[in-house]
Protein backbone atom coordinates (compact mmCIF):
# COMPACT_ATOMS: atom_id res chain seq x y z
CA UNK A 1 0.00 0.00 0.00
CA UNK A 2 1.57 3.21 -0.73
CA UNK A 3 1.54 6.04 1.63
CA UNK A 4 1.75 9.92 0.33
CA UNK A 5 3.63 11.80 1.69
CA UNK A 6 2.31 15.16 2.95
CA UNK A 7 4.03 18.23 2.26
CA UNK A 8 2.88 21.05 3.76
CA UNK A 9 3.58 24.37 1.59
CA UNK A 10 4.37 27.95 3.29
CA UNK A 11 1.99 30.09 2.52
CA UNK A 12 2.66 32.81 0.54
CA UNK A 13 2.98 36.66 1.39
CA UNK A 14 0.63 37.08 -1.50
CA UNK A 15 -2.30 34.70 0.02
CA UNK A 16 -1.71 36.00 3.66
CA UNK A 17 -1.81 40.17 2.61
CA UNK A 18 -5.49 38.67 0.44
CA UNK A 19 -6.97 36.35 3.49
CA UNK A 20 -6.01 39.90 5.98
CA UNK A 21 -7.57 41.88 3.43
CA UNK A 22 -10.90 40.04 3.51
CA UNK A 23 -10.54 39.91 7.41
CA UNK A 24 -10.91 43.31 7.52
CA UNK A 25 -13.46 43.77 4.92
CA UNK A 26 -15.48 41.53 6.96
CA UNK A 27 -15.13 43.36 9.59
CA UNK A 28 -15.90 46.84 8.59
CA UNK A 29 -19.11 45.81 6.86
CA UNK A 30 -20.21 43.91 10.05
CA UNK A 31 -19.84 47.34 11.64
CA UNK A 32 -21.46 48.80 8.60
CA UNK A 33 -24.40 46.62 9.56
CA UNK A 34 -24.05 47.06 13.54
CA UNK A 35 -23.74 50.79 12.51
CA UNK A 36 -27.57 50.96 10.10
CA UNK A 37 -29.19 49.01 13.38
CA UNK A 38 -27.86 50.86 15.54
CA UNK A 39 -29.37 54.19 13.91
CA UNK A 40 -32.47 52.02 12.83
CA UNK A 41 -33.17 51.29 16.29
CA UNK A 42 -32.60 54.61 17.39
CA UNK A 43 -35.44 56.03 15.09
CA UNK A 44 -38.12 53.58 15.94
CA UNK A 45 -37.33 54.38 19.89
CA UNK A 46 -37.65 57.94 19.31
CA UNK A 47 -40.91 57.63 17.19
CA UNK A 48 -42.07 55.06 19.89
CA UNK A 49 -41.41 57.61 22.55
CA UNK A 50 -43.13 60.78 21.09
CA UNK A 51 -46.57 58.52 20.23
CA UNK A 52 -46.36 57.80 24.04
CA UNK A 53 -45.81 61.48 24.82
CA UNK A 54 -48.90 62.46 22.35
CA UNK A 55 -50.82 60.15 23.27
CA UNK A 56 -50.15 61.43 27.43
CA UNK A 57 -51.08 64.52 26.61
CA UNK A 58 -53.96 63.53 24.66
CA UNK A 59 -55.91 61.38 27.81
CA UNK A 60 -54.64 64.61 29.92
CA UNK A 61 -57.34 66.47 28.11
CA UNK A 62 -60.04 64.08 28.92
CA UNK A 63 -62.04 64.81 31.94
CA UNK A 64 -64.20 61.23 32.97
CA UNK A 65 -67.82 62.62 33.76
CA UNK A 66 -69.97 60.08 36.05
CA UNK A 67 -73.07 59.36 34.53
CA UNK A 68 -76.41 58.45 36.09
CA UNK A 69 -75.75 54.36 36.95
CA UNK A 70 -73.11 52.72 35.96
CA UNK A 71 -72.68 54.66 32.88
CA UNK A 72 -69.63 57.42 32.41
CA UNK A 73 -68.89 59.60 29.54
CA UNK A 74 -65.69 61.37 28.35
CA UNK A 75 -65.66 64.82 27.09
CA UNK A 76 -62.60 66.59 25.92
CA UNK A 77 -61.77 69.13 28.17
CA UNK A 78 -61.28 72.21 25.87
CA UNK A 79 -57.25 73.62 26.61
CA UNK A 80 -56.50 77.40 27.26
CA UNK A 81 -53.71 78.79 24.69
CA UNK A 82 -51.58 81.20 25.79
């Protein structure tokens, strides 16, 4: 039975400088993409954040009024601009 023998081959400048290369392309568009969700997630809080604020100020202006029973109405309770 023959064996092979197994030479193992230095690797070249050429093929290390290319596999660094992609290393590092890798990583900058991995923070390219860490970077858009990042900014993505940022929007959506901030949109999140001023419906809750509108939507505060909106019950603030609704005054409950007890009805007759077990019955209650809302009514918008009209603001004073300055």
């Amino acid at each position: 039975m023959p064996t092979l023998a197994l030479v193992q081959k230095q690797p070249e400048p050429e093929a290390a400088q290319k596999k660094t290369k992609l290393r590092w392309h890798a990583l900058l568009s991995d923070l390219s993409l860490l970077g858009s969700l990042m900014v993505a997630r940022f929007i959506v809080s901030r949109t999140l954040r001023r419906r809750r604020q509108e939507r505060a100020a909106r019950r603030k202006r609704f005054q409950l009024i007890h009805g007759s029973g077990h019955q209650a109405d809302m009514r918008v309770v009209p603001t004073l601009k300055h």
